[in-house]
N, C-alpha and C. Protein backbone atom coordinates (compact mmCIF):
# COMPACT_ATOMS: atom_id res chain seq x y z
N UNK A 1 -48.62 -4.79 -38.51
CA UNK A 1 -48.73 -3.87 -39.62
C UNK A 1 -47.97 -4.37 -40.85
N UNK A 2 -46.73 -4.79 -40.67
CA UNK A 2 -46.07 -5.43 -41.63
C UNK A 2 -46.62 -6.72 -42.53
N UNK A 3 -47.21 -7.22 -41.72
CA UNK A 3 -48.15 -8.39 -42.57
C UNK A 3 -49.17 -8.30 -43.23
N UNK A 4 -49.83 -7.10 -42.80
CA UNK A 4 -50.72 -6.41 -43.97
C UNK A 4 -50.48 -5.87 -45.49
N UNK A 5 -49.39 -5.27 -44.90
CA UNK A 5 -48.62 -5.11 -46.06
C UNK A 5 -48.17 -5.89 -47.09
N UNK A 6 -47.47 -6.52 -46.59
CA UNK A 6 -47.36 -7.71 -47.39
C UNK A 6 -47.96 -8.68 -47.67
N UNK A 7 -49.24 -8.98 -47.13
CA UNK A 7 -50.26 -9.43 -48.22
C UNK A 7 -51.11 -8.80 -48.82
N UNK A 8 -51.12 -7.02 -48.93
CA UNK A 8 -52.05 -6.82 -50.08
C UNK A 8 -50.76 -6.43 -50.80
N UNK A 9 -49.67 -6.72 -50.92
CA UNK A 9 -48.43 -6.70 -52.03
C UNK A 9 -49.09 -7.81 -52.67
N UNK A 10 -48.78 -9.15 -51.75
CA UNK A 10 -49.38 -10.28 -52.37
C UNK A 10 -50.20 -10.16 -53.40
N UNK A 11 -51.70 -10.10 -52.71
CA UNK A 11 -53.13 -9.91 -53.64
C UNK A 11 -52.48 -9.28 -54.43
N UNK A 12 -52.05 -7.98 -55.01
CA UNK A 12 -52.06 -7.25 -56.35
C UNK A 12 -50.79 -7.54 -57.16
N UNK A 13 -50.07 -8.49 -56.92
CA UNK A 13 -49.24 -9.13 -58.06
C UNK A 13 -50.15 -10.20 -58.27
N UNK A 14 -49.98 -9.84 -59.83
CA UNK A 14 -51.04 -10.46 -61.10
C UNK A 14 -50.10 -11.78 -60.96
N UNK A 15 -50.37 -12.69 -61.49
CA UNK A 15 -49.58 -14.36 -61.80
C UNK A 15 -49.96 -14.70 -63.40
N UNK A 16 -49.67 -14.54 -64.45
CA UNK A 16 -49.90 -15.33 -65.42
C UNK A 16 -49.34 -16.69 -65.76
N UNK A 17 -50.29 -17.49 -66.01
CA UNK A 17 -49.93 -18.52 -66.05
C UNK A 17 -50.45 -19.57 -67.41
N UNK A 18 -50.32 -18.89 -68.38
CA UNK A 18 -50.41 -19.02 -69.90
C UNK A 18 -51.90 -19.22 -70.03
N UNK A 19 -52.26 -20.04 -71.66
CA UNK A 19 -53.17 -19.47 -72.07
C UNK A 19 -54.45 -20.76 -71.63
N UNK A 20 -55.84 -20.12 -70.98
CA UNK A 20 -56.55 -20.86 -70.19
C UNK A 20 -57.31 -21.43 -71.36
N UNK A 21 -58.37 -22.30 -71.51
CA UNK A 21 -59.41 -22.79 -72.50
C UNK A 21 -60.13 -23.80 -71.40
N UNK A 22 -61.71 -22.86 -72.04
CA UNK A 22 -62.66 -23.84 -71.16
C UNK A 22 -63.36 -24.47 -72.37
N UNK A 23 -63.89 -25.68 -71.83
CA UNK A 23 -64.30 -26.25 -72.19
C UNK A 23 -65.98 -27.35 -72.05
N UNK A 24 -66.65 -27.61 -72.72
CA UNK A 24 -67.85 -28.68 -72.22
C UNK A 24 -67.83 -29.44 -71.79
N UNK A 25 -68.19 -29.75 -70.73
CA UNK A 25 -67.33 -31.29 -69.82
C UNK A 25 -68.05 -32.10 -70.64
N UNK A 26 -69.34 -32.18 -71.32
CA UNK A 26 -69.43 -33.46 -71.89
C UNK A 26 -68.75 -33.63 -73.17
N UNK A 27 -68.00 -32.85 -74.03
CA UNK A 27 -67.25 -33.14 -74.68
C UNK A 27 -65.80 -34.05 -74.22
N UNK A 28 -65.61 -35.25 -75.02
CA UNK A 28 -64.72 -36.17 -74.68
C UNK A 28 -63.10 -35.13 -74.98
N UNK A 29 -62.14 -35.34 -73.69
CA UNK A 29 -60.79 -35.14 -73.70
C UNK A 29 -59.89 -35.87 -73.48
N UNK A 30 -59.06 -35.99 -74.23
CA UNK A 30 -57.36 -36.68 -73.99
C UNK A 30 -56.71 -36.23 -73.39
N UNK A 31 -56.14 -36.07 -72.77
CA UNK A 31 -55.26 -35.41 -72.00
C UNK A 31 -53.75 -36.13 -72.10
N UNK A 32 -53.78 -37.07 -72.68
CA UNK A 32 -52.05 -37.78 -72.61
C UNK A 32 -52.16 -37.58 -74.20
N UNK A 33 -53.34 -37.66 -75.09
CA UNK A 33 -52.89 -37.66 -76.50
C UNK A 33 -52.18 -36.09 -76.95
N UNK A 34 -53.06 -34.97 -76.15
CA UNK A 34 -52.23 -33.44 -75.93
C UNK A 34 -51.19 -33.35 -75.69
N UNK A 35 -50.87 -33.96 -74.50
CA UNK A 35 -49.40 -34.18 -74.41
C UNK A 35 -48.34 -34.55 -74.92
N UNK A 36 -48.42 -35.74 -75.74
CA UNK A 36 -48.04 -36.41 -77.12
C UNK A 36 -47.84 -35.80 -77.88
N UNK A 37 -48.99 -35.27 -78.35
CA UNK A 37 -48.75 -33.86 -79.92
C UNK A 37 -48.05 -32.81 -79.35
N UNK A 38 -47.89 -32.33 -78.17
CA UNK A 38 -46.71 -31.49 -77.61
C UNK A 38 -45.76 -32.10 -77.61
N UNK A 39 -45.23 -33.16 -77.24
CA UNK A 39 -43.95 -33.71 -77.17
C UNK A 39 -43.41 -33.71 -78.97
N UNK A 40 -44.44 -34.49 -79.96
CA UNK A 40 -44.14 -34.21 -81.30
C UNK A 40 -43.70 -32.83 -81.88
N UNK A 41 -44.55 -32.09 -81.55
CA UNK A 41 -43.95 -30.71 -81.80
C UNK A 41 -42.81 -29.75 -81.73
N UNK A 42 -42.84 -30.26 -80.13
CA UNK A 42 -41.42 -30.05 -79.94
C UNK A 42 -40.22 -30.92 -80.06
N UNK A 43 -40.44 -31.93 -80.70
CA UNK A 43 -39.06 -32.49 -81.32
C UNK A 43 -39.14 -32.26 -82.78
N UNK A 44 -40.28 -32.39 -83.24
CA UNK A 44 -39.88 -31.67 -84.72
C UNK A 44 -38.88 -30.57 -84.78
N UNK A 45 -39.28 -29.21 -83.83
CA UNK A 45 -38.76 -28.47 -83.62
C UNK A 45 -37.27 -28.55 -83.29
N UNK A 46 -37.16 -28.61 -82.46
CA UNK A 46 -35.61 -29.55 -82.09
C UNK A 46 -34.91 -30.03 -83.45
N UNK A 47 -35.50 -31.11 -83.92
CA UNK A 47 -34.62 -31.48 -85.49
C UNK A 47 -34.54 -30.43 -86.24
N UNK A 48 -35.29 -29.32 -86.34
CA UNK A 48 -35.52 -28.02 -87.72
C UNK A 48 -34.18 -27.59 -87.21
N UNK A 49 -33.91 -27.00 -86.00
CA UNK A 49 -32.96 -26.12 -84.92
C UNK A 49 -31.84 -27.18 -85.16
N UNK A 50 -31.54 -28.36 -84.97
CA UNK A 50 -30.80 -29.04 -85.03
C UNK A 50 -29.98 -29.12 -86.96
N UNK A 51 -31.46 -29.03 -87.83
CA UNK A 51 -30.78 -29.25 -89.30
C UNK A 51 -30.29 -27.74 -89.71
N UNK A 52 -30.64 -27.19 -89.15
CA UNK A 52 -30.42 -25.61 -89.36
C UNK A 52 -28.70 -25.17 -88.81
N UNK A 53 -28.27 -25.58 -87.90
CA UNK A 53 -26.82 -25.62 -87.59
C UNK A 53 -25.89 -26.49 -88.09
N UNK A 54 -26.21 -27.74 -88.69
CA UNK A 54 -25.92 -28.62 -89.40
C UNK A 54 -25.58 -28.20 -90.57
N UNK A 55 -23.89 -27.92 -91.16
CA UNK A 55 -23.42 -27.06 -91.93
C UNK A 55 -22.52 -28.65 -93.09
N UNK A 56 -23.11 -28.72 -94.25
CA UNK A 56 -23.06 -29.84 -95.06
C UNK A 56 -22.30 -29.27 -96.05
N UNK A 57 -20.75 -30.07 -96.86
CA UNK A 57 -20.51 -29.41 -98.07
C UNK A 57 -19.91 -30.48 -98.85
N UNK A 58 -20.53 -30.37 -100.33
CA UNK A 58 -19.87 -31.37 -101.21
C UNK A 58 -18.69 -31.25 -101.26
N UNK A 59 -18.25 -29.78 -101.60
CA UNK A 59 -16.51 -29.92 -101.90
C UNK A 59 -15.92 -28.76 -101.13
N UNK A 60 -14.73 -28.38 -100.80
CA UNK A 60 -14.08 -27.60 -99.67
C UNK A 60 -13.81 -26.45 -100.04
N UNK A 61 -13.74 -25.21 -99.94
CA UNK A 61 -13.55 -23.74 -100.52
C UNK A 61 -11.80 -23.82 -100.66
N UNK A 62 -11.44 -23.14 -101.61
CA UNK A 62 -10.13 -23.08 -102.25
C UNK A 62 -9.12 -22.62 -100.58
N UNK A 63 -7.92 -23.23 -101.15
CA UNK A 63 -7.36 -22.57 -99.82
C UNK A 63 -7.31 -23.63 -98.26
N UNK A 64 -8.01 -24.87 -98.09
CA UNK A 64 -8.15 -25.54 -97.11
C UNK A 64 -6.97 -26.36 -96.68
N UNK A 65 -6.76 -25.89 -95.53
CA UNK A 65 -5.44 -27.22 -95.00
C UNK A 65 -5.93 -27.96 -94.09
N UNK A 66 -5.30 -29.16 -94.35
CA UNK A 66 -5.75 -31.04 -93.66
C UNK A 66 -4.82 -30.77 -92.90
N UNK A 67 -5.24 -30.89 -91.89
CA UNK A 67 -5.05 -31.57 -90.25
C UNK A 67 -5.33 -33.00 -89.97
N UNK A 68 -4.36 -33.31 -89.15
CA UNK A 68 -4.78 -34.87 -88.89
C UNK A 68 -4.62 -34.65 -87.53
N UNK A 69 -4.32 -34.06 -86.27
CA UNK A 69 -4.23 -34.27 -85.13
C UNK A 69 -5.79 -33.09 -84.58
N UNK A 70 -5.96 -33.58 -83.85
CA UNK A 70 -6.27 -35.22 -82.92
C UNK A 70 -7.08 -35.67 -83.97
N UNK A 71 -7.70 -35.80 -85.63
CA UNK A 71 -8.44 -36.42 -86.30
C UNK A 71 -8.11 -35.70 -87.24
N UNK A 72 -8.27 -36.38 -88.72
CA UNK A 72 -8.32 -35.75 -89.90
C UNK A 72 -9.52 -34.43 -89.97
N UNK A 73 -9.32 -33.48 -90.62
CA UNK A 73 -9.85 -32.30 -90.61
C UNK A 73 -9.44 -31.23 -91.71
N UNK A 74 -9.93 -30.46 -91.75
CA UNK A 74 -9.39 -29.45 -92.61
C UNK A 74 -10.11 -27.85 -92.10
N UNK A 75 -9.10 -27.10 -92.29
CA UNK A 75 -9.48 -25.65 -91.77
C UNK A 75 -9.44 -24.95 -93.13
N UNK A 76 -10.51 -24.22 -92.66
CA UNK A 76 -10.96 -23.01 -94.23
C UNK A 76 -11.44 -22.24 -93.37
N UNK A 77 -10.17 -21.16 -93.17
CA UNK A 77 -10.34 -19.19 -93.09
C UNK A 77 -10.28 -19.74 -91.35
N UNK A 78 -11.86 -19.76 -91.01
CA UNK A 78 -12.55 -19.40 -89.48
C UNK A 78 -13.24 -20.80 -89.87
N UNK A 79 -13.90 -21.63 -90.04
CA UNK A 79 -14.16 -22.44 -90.08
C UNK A 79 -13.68 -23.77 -90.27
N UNK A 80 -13.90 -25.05 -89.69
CA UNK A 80 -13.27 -26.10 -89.65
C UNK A 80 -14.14 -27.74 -90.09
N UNK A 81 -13.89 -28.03 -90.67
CA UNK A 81 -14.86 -29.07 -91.54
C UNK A 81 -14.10 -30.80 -91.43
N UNK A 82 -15.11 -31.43 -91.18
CA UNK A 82 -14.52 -33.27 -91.11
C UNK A 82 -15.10 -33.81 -92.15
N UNK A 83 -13.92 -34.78 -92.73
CA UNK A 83 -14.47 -35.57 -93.81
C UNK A 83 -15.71 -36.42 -93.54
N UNK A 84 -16.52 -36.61 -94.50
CA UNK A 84 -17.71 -38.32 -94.14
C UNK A 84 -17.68 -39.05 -95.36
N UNK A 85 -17.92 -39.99 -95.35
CA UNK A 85 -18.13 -40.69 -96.69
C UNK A 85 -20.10 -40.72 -96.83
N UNK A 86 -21.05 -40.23 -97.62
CA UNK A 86 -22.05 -40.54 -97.76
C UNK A 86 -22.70 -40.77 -98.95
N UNK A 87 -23.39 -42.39 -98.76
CA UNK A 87 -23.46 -42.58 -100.05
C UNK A 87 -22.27 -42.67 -100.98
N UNK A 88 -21.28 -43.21 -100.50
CA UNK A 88 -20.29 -43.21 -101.84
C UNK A 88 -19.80 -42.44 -102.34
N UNK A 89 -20.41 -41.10 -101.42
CA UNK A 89 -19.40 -39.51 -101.57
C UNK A 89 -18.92 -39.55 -100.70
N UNK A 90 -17.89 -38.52 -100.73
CA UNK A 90 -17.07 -37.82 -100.01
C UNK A 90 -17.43 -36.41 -99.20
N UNK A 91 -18.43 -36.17 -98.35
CA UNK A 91 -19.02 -34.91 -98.09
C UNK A 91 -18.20 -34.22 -96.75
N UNK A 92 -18.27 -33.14 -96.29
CA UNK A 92 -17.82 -32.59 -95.69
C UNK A 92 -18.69 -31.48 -94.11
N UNK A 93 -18.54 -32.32 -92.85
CA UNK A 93 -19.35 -31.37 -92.26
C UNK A 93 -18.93 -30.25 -91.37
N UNK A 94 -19.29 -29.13 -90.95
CA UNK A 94 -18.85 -28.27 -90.10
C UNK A 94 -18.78 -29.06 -88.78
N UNK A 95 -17.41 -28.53 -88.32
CA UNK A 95 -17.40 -29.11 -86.84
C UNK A 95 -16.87 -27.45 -85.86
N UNK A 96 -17.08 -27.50 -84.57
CA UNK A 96 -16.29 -26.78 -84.11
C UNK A 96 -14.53 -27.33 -83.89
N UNK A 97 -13.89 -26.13 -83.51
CA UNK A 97 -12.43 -26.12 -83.69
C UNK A 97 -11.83 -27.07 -82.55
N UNK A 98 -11.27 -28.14 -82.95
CA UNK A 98 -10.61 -29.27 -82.68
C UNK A 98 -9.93 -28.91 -81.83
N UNK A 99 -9.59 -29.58 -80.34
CA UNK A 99 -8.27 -29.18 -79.51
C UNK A 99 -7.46 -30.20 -80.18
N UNK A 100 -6.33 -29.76 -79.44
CA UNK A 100 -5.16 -30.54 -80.21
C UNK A 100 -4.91 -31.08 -78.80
């Protein structure tokens, strides 16, 4: 009795398993070039997410003190920023908070 049960539990849980597309078999498919433009996609993505946390500043908000341990640094308020040289500037990026 118990095994009945539990397979018409079975049968009536639905499974989705994303979005289907049929197609003409005589129409020509890639199947590794799909894959490809997925992999592109999602690293574009990745870099957007990646430039988007990526916190850049020409010059430092009033008020900043240089730290040098364990690396030169400077703290402003709640936030903590490392020197770079780019291009022949002097720019400044967000880092998280340095152990000492």
């Amino acid at each position: 009795m118990k095994w009945y049960v539990l397979m018409a539990f079975l049968w009536s849980v639905s499974v989705n398993a994303g979005q289907v597309v049929v197609r003409d078999a005589s129409e020509p498919f890639d199947a590794f070039a799909v894959r490809a433009e997925l992999m592109r996609q999602h690293e574009w993505q990745e870099q957007l997410r990646n430039q988007q946390q990526l916190q850049i500043l020409q010059v430092l908000p009033l008020g900043c003190l240089q730290l040098t341990t364990p690396y030169v640094h400077f703290h402003c308020g709640a936030s903590w920023y490392r020197p770079y040289s780019y291009l022949g500037q002097q720019v400044y990026i967000a880092i998280p908070r340095p152990s000492r």
